[in-house]
Protein backbone atom coordinates (compact mmCIF):
# COMPACT_ATOMS: atom_id res chain seq x y z
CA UNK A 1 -16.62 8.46 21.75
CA UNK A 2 -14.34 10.11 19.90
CA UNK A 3 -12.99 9.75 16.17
CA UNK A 4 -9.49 8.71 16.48
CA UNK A 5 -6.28 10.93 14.41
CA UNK A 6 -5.05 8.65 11.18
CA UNK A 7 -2.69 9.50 9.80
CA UNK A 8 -2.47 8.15 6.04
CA UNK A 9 1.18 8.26 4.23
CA UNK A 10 0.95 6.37 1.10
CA UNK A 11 3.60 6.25 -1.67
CA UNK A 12 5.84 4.22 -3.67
CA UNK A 13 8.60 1.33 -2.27
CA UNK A 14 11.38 3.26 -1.46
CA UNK A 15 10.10 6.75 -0.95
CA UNK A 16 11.10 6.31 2.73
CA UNK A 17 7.35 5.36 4.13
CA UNK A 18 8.28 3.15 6.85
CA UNK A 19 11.31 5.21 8.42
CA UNK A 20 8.82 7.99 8.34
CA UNK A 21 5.97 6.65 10.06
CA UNK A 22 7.43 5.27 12.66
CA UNK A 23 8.83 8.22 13.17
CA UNK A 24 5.87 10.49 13.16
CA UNK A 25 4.11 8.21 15.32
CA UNK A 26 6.46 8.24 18.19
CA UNK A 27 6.68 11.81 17.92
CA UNK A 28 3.00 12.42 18.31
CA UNK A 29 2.92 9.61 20.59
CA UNK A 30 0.84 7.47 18.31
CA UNK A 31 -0.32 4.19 17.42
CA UNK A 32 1.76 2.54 14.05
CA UNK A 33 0.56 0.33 11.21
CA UNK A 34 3.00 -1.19 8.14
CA UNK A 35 0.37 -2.78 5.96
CA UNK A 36 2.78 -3.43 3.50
CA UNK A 37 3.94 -6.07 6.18
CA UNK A 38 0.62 -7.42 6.06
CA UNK A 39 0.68 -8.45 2.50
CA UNK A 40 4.43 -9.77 2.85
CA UNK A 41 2.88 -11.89 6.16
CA UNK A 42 0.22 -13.26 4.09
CA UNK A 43 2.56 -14.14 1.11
CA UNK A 44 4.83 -16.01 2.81
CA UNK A 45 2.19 -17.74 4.36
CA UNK A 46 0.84 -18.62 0.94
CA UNK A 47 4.27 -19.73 -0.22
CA UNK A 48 4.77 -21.85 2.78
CA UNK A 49 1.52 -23.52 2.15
CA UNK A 50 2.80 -24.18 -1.65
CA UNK A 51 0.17 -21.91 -2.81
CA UNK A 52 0.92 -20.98 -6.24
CA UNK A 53 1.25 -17.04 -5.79
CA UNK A 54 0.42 -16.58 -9.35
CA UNK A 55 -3.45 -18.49 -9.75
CA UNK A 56 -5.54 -15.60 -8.30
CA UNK A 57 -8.24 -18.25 -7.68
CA UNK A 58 -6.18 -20.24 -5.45
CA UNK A 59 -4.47 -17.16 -3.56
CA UNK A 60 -8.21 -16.14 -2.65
CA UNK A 61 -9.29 -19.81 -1.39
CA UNK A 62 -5.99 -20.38 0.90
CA UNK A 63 -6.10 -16.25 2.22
CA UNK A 64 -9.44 -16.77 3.78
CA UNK A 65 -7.50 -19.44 6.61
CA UNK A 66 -4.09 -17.15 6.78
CA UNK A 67 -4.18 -15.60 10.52
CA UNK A 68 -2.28 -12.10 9.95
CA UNK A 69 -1.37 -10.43 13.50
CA UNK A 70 0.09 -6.95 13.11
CA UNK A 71 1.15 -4.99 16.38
CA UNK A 72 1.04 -1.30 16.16
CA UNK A 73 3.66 -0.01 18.48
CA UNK A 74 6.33 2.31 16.34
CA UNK A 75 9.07 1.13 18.50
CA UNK A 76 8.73 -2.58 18.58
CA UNK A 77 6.82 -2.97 15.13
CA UNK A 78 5.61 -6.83 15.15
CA UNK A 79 4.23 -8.96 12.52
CA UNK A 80 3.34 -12.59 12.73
CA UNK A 81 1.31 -15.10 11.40
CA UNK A 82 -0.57 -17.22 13.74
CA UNK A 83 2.71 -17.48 16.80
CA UNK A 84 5.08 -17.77 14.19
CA UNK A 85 7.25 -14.28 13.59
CA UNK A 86 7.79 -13.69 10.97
CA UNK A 87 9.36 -9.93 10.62
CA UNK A 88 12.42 -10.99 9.18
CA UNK A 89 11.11 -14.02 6.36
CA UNK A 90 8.71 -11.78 4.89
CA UNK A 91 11.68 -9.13 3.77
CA UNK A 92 13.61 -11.69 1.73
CA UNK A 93 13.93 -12.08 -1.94
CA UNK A 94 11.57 -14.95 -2.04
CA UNK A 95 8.52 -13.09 -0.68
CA UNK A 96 9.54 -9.96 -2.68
CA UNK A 97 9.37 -11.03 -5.42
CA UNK A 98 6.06 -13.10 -4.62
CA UNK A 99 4.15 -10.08 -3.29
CA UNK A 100 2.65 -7.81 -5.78
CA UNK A 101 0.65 -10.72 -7.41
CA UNK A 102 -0.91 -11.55 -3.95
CA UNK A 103 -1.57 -7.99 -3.95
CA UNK A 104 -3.41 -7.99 -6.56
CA UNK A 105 -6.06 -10.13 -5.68
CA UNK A 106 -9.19 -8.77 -4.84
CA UNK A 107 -10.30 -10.88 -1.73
CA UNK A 108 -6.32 -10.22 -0.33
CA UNK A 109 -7.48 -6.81 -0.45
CA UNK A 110 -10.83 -7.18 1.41
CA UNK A 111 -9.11 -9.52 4.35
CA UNK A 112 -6.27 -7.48 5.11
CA UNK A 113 -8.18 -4.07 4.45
CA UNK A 114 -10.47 -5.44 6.90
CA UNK A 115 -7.68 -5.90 9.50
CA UNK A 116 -6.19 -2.62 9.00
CA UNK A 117 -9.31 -1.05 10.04
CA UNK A 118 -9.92 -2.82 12.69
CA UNK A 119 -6.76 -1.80 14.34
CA UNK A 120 -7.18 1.70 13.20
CA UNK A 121 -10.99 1.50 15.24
CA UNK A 122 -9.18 -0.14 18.32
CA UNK A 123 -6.67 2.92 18.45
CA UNK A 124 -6.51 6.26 20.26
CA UNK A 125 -5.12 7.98 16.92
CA UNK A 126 -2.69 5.65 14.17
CA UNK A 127 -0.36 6.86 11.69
CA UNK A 128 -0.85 3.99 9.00
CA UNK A 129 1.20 3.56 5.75
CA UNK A 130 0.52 2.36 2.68
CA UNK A 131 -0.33 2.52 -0.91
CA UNK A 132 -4.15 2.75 -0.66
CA UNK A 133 -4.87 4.11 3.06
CA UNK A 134 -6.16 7.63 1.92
CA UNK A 135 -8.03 6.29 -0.74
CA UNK A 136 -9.31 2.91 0.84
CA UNK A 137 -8.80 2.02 3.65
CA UNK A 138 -9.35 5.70 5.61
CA UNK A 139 -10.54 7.53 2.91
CA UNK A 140 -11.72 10.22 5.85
CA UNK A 141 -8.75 10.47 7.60
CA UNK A 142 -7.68 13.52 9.01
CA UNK A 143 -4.43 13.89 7.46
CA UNK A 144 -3.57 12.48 4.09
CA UNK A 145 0.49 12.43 3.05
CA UNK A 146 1.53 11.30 -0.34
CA UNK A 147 5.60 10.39 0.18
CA UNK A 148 7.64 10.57 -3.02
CA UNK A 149 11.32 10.56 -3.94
CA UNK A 150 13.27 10.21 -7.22
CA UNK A 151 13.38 6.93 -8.52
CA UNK A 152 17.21 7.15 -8.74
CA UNK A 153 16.97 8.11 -4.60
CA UNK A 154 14.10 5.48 -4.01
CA UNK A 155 16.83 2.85 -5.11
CA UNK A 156 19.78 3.92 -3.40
CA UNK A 157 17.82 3.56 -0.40
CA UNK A 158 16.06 0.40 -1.13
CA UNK A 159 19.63 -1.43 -2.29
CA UNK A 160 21.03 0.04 1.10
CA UNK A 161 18.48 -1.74 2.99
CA UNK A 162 19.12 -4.80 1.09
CA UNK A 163 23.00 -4.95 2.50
CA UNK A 164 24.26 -2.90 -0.73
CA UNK A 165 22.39 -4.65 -3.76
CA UNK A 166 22.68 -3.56 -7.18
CA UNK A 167 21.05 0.13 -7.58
CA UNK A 168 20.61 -0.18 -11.05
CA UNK A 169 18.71 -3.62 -10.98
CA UNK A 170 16.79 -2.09 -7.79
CA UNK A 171 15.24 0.59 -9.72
CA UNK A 172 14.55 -1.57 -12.26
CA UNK A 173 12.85 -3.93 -9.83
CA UNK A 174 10.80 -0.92 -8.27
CA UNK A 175 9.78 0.25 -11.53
CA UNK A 176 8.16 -2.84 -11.87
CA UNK A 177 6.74 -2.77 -8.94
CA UNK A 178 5.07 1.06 -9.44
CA UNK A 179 3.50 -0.11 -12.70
CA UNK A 180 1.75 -3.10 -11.25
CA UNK A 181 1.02 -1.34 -7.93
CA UNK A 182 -0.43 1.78 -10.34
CA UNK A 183 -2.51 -0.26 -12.83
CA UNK A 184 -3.85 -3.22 -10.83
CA UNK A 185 -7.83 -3.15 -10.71
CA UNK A 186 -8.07 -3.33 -6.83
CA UNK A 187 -7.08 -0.52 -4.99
CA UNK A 188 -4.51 0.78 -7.49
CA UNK A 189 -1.66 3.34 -5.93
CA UNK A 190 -2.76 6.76 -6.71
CA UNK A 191 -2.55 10.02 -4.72
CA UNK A 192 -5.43 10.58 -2.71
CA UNK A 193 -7.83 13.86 -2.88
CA UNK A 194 -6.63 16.15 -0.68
CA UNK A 195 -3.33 14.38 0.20
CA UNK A 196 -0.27 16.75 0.78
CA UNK A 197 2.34 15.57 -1.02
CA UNK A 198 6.24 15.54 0.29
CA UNK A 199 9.11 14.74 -1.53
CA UNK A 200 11.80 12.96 0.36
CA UNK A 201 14.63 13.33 -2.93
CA UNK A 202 16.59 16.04 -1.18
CA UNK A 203 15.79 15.43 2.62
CA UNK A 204 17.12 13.57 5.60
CA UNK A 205 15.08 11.35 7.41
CA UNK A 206 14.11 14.03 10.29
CA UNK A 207 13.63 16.55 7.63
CA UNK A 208 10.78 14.15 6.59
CA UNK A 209 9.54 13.83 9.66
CA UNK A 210 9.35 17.35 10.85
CA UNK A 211 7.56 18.28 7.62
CA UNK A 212 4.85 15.89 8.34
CA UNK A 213 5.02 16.59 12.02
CA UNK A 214 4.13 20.25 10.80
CA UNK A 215 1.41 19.48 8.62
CA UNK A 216 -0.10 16.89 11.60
CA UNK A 217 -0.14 20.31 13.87
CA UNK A 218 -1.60 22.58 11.70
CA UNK A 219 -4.47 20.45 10.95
């Protein structure tokens, strides 16, 4: 049986990962994985349970009954919890703020990172994005992509998404974000050996794509 392609693009919010994977995957024809939707599912299934986000001991306890169900096709991403979908809940303020704490609980890590590569094994080749796939999660994947942009870009983008938020209190929000995400003891962001890096600052969306399109190929 043969190993299937992963393809790991890890970076920071807002340096276009999701756009791009999607994208890559439907141009290779592959198999797509947001874990960052994963965490967001599980945290708003903690804060609809009451759970409070910020006692690690009690995010561990109620994460071992949360039923996570991610679908991998890059054209119809889904993401629900139990039956309930819950793609659009998870991207509101409320979980958004919740997130990164869940995140940083160890036994979060081990449940979902569990997940994730069980769908990865069930695939004919993935392109899965993240902020610890090349280094965790598929430390041996074939191709390893480290997506950055300029802070000032990464917010633009992110307050965009957000129906035209404030840019300057998004950056400030993602900076917050990048030093918990960078300094957390479980699986802390970090560029992964042998990851390519790409810098999305200066590039349009299919730029991004083709780039990583390119490296896929030559590999």
């Amino acid at each position: 049986m043969s190993t299937p392609l992963v393809v790991a693009i890890d970076g920071p919010s807002g340096s276009g990962k999701s756009s791009t994977s999607r994208g890559v995957a439907t141009r290779l024809g592959l198999a797509y994985l947001d874990t960052g939707a994963m965490y967001r599912a599980m945290t708003w299934a903690l804060l609809q349970a009451g759970v409070d986000v910020d006692d690690p001991a009690a995010v561990a306890a109620a994460a071992e009954h949360v039923d996570v169900r991610s679908g991998t096709d890059p054209l119809d991403p889904t993401i629900h919890v139990g039956d309930t979908d819950v793609s659009g809940p998870i991207r509101g303020d409320r979980v958004t703020a919740a997130v990164s704490p869940v995140a940083t609980v160890p036994r979060v890590r081990e449940l979902l990172v569990d997940l994730q590569r069980r769908a990865i094994a069930a695939s004919d080749g993935i392109v899965v994005e993240g902020r610890d796939i090349g280094t965790v999660v598929a430390p041996d994947a074939a191709v390893k992509i480290y997506l950055v942009a300029d802070p000032t870009a990464r917010a633009a983008r992110r307050a965009a998404e957000q129906g035209g938020a404030d840019a300057a209190a998004t950056e400030a929000s993602l900076a917050r974000r990048d030093e918990i995400d960078s300094s957390r003891a479980a699986s802390p962001l970090t560029k992964a050996d042998g990851a390519t890096v790409v810098d999305s600052t200066f590039l349009t969306l299919d730029e991004v794509i083709d780039a990583i399109v390119g490296i896929v190929e030559s590999r």
